[in-house]
PDB file of N, CA and C in Angstrom:
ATOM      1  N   UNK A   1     135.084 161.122  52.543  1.00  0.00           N
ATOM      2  CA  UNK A   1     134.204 160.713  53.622  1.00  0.00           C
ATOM      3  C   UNK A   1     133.524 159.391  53.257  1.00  0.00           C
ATOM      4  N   UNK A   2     133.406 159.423  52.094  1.00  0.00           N
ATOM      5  CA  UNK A   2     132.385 157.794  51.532  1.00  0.00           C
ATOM      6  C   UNK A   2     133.697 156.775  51.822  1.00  0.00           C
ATOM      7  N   UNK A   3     134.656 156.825  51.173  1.00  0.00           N
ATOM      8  CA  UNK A   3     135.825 155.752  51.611  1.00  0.00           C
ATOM      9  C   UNK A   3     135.993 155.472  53.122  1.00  0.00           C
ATOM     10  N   UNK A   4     135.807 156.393  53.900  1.00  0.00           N
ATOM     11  CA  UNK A   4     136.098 155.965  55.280  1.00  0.00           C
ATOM     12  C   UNK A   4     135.142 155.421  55.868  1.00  0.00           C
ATOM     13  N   UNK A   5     133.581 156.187  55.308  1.00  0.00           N
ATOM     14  CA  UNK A   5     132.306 155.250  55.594  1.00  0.00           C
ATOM     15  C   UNK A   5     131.746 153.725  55.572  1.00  0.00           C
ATOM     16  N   UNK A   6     132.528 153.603  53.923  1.00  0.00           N
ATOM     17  CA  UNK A   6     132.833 152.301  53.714  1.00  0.00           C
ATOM     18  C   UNK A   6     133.683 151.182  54.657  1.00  0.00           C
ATOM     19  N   UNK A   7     134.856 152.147  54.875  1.00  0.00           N
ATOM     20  CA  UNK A   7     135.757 151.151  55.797  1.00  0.00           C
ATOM     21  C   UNK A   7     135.427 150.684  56.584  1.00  0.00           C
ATOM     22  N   UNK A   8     134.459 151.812  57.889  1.00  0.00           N
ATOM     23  CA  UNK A   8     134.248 151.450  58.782  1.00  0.00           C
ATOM     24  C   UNK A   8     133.018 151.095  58.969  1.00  0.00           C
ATOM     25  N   UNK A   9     132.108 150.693  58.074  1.00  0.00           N
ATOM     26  CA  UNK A   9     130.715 150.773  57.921  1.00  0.00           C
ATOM     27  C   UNK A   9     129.531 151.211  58.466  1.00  0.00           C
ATOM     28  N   UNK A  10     130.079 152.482  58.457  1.00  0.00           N
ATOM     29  CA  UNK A  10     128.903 153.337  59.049  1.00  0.00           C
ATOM     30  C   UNK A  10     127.835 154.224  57.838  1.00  0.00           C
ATOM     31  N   UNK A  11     126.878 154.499  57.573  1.00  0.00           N
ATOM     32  CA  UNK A  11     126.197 155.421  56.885  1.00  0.00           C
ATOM     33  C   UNK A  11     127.055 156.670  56.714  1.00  0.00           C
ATOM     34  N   UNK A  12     127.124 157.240  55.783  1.00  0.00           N
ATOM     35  CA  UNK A  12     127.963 158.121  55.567  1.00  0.00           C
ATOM     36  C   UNK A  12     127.329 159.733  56.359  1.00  0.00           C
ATOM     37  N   UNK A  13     126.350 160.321  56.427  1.00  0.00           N
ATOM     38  CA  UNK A  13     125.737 161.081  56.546  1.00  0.00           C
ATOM     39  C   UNK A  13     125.879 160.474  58.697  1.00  0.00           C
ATOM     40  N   UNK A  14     125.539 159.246  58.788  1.00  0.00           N
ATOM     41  CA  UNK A  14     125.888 159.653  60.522  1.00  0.00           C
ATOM     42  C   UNK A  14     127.070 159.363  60.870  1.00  0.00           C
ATOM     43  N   UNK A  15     127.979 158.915  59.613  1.00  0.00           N
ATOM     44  CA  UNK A  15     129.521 159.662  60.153  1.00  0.00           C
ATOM     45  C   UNK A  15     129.720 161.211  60.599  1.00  0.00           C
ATOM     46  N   UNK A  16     128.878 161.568  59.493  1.00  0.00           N
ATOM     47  CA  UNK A  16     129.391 163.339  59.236  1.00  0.00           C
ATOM     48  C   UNK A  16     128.996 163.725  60.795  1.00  0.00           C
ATOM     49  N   UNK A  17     127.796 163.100  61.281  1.00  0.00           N
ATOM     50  CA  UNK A  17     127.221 163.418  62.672  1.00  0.00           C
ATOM     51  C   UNK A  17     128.649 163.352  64.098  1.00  0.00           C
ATOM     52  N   UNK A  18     128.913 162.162  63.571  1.00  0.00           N
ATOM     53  CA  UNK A  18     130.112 161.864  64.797  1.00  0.00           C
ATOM     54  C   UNK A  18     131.446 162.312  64.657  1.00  0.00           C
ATOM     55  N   UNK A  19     131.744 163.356  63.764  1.00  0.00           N
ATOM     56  CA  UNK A  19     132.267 164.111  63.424  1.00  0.00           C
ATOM     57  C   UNK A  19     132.771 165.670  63.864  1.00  0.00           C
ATOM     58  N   UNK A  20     133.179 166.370  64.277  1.00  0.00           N
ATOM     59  CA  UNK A  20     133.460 167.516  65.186  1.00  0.00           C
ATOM     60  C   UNK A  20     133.025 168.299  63.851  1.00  0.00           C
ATOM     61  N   UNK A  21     132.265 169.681  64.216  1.00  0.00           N
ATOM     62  CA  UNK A  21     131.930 170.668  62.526  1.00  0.00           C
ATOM     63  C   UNK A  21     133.081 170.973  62.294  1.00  0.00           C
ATOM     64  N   UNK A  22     133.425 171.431  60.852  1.00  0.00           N
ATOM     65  CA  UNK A  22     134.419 171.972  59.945  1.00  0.00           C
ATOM     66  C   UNK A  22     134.955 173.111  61.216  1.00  0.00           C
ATOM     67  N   UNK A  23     136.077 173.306  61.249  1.00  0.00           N
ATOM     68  CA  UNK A  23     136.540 174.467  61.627  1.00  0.00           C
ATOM     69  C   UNK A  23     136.882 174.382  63.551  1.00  0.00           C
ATOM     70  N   UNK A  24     136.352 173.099  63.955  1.00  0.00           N
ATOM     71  CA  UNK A  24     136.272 173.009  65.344  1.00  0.00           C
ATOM     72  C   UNK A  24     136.906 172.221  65.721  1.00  0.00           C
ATOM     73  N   UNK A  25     138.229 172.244  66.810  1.00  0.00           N
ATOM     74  CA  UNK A  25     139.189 171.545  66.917  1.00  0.00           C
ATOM     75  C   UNK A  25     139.031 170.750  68.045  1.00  0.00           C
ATOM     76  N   UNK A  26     139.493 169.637  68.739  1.00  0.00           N
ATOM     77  CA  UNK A  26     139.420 168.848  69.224  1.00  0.00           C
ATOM     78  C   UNK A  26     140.481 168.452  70.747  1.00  0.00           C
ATOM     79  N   UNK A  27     139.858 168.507  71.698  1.00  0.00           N
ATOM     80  CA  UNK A  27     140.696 167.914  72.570  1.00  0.00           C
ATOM     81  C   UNK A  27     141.183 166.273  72.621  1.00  0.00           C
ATOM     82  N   UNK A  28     141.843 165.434  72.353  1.00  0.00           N
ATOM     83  CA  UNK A  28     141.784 164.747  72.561  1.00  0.00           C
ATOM     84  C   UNK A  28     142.278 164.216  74.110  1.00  0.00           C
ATOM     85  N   UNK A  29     142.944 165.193  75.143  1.00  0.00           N
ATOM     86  CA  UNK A  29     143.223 164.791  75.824  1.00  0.00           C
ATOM     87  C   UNK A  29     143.273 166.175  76.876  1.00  0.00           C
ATOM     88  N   UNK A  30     142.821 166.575  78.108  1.00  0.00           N
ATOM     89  CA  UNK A  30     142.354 165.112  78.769  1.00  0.00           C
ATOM     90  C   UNK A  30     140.599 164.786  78.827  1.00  0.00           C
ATOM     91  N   UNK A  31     140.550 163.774  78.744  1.00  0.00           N
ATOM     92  CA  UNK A  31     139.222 163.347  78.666  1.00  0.00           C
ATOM     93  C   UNK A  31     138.423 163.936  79.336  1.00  0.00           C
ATOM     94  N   UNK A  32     137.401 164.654  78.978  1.00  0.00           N
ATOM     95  CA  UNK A  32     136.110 165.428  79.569  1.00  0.00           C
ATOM     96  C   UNK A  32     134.668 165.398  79.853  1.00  0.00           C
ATOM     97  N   UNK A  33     134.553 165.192  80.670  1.00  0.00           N
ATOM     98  CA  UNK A  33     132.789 164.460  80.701  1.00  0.00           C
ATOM     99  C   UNK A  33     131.939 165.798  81.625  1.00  0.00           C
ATOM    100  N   UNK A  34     131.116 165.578  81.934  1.00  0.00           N
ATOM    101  CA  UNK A  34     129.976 165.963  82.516  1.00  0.00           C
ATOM    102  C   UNK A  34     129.030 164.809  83.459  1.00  0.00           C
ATOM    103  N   UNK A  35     129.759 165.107  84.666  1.00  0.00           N
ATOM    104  CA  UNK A  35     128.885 163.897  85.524  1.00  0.00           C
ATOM    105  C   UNK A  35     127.858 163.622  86.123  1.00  0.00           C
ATOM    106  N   UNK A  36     127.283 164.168  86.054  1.00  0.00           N
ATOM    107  CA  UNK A  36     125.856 164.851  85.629  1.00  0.00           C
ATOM    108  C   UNK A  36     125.025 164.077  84.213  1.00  0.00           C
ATOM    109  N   UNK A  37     125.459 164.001  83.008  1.00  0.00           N
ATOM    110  CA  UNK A  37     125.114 163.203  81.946  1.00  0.00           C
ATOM    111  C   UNK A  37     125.318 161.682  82.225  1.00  0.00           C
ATOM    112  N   UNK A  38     126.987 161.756  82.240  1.00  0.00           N
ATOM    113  CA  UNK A  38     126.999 160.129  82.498  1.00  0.00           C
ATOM    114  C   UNK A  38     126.364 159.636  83.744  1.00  0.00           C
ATOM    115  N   UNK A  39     126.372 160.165  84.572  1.00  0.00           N
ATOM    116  CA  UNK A  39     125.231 159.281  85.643  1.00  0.00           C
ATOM    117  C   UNK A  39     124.051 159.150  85.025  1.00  0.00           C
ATOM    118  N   UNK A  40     123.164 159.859  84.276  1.00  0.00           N
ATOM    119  CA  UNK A  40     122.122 159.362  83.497  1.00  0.00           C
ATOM    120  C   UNK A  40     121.843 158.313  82.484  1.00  0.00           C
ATOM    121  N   UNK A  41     123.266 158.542  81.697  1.00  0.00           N
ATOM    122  CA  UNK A  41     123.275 157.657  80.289  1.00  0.00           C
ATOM    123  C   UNK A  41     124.675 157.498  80.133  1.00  0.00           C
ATOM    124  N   UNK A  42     125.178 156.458  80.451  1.00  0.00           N
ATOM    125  CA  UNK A  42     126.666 156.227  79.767  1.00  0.00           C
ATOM    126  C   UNK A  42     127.090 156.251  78.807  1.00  0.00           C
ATOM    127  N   UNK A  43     127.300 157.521  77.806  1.00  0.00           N
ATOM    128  CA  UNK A  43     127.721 157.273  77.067  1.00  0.00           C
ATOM    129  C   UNK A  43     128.331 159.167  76.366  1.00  0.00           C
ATOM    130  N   UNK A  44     129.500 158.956  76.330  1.00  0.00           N
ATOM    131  CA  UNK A  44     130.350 159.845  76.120  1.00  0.00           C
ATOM    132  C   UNK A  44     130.115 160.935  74.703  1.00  0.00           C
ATOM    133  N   UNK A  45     130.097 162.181  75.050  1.00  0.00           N
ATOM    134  CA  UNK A  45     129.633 163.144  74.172  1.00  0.00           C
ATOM    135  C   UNK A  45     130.699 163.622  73.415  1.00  0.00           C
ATOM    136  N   UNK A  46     130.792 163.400  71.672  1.00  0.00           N
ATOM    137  CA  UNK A  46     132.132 164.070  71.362  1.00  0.00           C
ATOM    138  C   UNK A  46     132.033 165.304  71.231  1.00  0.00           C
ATOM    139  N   UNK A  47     131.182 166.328  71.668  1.00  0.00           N
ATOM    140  CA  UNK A  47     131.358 168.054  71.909  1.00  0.00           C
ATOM    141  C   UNK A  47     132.004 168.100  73.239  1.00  0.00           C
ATOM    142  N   UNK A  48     132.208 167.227  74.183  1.00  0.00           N
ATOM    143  CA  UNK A  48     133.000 167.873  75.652  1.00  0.00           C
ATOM    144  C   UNK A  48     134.168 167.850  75.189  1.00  0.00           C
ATOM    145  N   UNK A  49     134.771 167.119  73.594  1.00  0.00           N
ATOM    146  CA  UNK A  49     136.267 167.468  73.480  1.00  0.00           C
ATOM    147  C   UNK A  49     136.234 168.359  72.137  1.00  0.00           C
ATOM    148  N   UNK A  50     135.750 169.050  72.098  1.00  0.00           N
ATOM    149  CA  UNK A  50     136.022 170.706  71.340  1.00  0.00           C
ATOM    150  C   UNK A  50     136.421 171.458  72.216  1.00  0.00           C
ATOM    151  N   UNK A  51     137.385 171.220  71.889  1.00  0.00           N
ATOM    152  CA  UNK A  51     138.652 172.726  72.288  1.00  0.00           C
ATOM    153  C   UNK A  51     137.373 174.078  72.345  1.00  0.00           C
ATOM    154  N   UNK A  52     136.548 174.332  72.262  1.00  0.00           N
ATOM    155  CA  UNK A  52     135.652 175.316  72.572  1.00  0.00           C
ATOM    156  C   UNK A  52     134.841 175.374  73.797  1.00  0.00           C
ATOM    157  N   UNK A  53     134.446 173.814  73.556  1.00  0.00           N
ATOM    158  CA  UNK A  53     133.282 173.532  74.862  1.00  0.00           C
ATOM    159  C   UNK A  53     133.802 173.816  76.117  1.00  0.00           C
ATOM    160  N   UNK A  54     133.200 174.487  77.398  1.00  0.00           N
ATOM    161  CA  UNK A  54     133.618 174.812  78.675  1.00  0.00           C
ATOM    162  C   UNK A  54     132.755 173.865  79.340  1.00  0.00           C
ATOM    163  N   UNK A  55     131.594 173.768  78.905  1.00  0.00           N
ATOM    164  CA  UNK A  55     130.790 173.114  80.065  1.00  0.00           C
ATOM    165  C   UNK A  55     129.786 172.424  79.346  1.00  0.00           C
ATOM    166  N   UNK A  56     128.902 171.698  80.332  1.00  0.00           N
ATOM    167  CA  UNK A  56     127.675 170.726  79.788  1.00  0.00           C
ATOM    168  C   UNK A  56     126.475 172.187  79.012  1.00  0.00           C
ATOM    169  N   UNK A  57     125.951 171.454  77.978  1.00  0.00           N
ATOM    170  CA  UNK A  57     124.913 172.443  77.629  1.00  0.00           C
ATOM    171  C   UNK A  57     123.398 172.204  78.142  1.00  0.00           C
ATOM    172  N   UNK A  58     123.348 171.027  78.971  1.00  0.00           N
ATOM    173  CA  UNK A  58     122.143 170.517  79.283  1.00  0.00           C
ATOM    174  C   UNK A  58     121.966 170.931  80.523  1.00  0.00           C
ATOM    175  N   UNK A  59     123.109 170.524  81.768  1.00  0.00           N
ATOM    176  CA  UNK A  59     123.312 170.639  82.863  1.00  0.00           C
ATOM    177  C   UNK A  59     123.713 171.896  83.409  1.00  0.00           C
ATOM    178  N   UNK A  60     124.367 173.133  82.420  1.00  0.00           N
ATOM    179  CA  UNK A  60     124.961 173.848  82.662  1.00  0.00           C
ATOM    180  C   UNK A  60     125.864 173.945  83.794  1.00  0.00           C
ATOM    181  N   UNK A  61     127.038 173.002  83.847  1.00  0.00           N
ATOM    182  CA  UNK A  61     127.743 172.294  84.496  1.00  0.00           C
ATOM    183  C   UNK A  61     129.186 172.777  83.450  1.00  0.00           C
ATOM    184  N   UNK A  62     130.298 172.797  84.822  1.00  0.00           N
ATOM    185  CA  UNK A  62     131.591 173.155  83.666  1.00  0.00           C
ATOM    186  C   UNK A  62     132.341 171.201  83.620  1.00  0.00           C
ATOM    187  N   UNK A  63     132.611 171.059  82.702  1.00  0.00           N
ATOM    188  CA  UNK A  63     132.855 169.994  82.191  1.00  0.00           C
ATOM    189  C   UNK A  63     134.333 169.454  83.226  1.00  0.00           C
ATOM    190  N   UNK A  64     134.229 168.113  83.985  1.00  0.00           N
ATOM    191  CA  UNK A  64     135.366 167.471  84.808  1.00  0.00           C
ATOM    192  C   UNK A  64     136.360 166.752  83.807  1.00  0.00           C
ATOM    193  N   UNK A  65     137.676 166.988  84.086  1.00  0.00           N
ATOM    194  CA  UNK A  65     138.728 166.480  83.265  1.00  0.00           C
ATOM    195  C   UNK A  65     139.439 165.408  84.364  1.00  0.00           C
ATOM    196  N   UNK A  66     139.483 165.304  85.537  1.00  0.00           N
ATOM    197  CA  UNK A  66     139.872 164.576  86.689  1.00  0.00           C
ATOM    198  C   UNK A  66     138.772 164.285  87.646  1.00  0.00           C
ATOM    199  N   UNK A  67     138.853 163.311  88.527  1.00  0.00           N
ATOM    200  CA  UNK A  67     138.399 162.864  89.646  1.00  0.00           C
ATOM    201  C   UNK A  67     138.053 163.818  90.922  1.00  0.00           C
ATOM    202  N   UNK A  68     137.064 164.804  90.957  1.00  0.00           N
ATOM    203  CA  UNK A  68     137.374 165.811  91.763  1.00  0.00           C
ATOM    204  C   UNK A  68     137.692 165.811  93.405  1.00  0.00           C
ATOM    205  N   UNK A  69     137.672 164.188  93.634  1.00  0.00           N
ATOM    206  CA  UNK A  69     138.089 163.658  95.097  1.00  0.00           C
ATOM    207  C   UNK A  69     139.328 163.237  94.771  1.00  0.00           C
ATOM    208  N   UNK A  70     139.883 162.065  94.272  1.00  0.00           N
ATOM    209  CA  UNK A  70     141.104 161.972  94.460  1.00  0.00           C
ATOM    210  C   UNK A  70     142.272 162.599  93.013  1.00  0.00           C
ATOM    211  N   UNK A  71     141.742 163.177  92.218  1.00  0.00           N
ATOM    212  CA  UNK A  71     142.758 164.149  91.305  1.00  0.00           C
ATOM    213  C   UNK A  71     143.062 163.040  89.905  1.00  0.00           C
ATOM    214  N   UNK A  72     142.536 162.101  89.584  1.00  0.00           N
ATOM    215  CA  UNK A  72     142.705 160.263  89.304  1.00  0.00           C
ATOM    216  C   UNK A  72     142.662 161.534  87.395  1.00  0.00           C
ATOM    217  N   UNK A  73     143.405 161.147  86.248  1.00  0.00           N
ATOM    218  CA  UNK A  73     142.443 161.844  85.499  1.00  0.00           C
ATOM    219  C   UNK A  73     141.414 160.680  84.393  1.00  0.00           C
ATOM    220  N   UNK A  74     140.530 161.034  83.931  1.00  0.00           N
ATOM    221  CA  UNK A  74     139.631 159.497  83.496  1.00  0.00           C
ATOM    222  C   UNK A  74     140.626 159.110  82.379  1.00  0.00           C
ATOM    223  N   UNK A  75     140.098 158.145  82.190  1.00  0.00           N
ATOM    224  CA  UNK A  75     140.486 156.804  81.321  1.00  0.00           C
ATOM    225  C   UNK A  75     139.813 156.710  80.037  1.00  0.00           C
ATOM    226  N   UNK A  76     140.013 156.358  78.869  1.00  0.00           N
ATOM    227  CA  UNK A  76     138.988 156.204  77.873  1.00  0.00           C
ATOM    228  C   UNK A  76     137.409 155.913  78.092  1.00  0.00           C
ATOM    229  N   UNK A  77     136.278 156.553  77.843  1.00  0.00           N
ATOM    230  CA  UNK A  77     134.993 156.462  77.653  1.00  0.00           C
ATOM    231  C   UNK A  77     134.739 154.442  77.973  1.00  0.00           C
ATOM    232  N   UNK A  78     135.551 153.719  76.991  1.00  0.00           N
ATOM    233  CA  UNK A  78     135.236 152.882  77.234  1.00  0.00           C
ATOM    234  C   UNK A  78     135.558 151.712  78.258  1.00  0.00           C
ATOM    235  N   UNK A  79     136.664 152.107  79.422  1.00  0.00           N
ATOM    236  CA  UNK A  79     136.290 151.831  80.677  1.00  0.00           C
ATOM    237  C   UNK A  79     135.976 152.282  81.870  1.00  0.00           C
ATOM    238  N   UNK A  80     134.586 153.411  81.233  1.00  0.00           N
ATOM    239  CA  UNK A  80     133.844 153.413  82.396  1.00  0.00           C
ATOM    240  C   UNK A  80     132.674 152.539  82.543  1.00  0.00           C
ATOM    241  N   UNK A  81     132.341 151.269  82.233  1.00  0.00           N
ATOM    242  CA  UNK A  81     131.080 150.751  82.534  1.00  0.00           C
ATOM    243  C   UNK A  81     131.211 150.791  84.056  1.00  0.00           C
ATOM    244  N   UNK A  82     131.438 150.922  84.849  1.00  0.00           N
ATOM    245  CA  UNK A  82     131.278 150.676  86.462  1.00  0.00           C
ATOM    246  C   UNK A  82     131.147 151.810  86.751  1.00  0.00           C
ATOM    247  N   UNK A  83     131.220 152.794  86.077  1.00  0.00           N
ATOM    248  CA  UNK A  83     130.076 154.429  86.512  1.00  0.00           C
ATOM    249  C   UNK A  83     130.965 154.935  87.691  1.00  0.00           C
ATOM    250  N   UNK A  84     132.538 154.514  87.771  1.00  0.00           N
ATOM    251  CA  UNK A  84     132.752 155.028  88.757  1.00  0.00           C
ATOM    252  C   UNK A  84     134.548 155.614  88.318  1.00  0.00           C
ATOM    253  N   UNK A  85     135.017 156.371  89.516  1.00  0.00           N
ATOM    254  CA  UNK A  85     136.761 156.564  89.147  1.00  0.00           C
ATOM    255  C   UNK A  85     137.432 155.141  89.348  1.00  0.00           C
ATOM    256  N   UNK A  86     138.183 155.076  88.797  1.00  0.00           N
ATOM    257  CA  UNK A  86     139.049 153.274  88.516  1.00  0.00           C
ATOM    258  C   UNK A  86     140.383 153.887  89.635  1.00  0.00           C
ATOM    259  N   UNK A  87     140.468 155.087  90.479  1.00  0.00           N
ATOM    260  CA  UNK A  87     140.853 155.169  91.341  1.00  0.00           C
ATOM    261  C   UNK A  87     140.229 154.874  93.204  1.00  0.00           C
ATOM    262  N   UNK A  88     139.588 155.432  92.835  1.00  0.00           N
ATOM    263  CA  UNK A  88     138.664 155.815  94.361  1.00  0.00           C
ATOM    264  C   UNK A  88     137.673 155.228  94.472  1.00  0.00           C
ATOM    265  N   UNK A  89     136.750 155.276  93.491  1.00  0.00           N
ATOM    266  CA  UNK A  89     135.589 155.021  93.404  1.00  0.00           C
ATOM    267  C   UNK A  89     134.493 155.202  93.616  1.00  0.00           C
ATOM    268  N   UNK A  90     134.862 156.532  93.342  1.00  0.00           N
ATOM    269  CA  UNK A  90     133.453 157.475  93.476  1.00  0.00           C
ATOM    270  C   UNK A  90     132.800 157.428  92.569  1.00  0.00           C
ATOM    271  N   UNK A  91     131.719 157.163  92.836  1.00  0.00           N
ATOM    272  CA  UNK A  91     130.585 157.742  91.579  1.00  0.00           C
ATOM    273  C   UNK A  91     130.976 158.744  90.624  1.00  0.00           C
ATOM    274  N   UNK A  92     130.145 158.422  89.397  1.00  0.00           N
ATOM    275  CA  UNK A  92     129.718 159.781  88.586  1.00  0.00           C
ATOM    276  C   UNK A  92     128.834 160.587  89.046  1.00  0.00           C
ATOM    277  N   UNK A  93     127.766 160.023  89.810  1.00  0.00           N
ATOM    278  CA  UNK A  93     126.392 160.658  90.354  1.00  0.00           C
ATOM    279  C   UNK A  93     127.305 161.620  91.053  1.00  0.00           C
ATOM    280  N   UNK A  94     127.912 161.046  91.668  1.00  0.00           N
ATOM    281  CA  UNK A  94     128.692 161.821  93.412  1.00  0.00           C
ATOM    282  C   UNK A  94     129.015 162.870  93.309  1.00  0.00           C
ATOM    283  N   UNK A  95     129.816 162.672  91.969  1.00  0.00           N
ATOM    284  CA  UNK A  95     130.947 163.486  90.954  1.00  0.00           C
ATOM    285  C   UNK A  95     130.282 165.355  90.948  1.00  0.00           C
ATOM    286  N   UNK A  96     128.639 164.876  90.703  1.00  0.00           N
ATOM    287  CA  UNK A  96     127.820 165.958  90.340  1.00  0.00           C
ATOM    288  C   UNK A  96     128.192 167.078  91.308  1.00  0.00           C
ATOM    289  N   UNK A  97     128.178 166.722  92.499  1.00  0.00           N
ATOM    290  CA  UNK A  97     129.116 168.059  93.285  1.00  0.00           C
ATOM    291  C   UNK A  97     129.702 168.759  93.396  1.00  0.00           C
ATOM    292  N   UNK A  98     130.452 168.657  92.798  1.00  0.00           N
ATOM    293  CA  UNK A  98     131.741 168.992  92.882  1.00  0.00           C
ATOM    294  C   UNK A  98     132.093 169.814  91.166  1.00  0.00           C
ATOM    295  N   UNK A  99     130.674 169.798  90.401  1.00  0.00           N
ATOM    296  CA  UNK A  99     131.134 170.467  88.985  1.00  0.00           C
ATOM    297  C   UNK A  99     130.391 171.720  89.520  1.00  0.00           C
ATOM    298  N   UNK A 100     131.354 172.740  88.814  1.00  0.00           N
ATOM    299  CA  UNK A 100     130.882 174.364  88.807  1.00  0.00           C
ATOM    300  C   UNK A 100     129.516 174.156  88.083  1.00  0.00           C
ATOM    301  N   UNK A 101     129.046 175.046  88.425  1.00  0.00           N
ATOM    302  CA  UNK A 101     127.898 175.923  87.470  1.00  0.00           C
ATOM    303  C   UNK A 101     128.500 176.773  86.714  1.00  0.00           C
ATOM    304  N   UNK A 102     128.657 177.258  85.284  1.00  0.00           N
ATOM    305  CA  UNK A 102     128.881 177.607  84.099  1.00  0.00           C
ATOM    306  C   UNK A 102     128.200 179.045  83.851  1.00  0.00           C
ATOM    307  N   UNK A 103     128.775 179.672  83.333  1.00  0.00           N
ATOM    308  CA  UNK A 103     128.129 181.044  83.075  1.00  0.00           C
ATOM    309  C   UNK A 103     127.255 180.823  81.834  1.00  0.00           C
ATOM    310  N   UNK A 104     126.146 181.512  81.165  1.00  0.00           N
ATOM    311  CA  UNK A 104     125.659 181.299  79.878  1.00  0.00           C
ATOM    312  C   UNK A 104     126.617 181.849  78.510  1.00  0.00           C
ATOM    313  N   UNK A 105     126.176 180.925  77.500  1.00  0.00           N
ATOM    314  CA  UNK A 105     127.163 181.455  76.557  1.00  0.00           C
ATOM    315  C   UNK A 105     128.694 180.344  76.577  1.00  0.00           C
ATOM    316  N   UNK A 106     128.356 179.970  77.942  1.00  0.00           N
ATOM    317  CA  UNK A 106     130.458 178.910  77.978  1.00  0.00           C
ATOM    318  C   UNK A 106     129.710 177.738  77.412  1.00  0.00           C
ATOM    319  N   UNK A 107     128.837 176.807  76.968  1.00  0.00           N
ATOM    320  CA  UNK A 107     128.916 175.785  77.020  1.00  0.00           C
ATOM    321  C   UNK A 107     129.111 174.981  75.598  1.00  0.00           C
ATOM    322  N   UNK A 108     129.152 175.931  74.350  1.00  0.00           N
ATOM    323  CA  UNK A 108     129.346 175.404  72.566  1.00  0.00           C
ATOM    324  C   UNK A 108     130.354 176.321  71.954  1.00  0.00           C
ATOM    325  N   UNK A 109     130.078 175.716  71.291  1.00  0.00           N
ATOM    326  CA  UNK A 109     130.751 176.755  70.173  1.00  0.00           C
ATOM    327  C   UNK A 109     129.714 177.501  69.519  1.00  0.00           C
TER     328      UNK A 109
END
């Protein structure tokens, strides 16, 4: 972990942070947000891609993997600055509609 800290020069200890815990596997695909968060704060949570996570833990919201108007599925975190689908162009705010409400218990590991 210190060698990779080094590489990429981050503090080693808030690598470990951006890091998924020991034992918790990872979606990398398809990209999962909570639109609901990102309309607040742009910026992409790496617990919506644990293969565990179902839903937002804040919003209690089940987590969107596609465009729930036109089916579009998102794009890397880092082109969403325009807060919107790079299909349609709906909002994230908009987006908020259209996410389930989550049972308790679905939203961590």
């Amino acid at each position: 972990m210190e060698a990779l800290a080094k590489v990429v020069g981050v503090d080693v200890d808030r690598l470990a942070q951006m890091l998924p815990p020991a034992g918790v596997g990872m979606k990398i695909e398809p990209i999962r947000l909570c639109a609901a968060c990102y309309a607040q704060s742009p910026c992409h949570k790496i617990e919506w891609q644990f293969k565990v996570t179902q839903g937002c833990a804040s919003h209690k919201l089940r987590l969107l993997s596609e465009c729930p108007n036109c089916g579009a599925r998102f794009k890397v975190p880092a082109l969403w600055v325009d807060s919107w689908c790079q299909r349609c162009f709906v909002t994230f705010a908009e987006m908020v509609k259209w996410q389930k409400v989550i049972q308790p218990n679905a939203t961590s590991p």
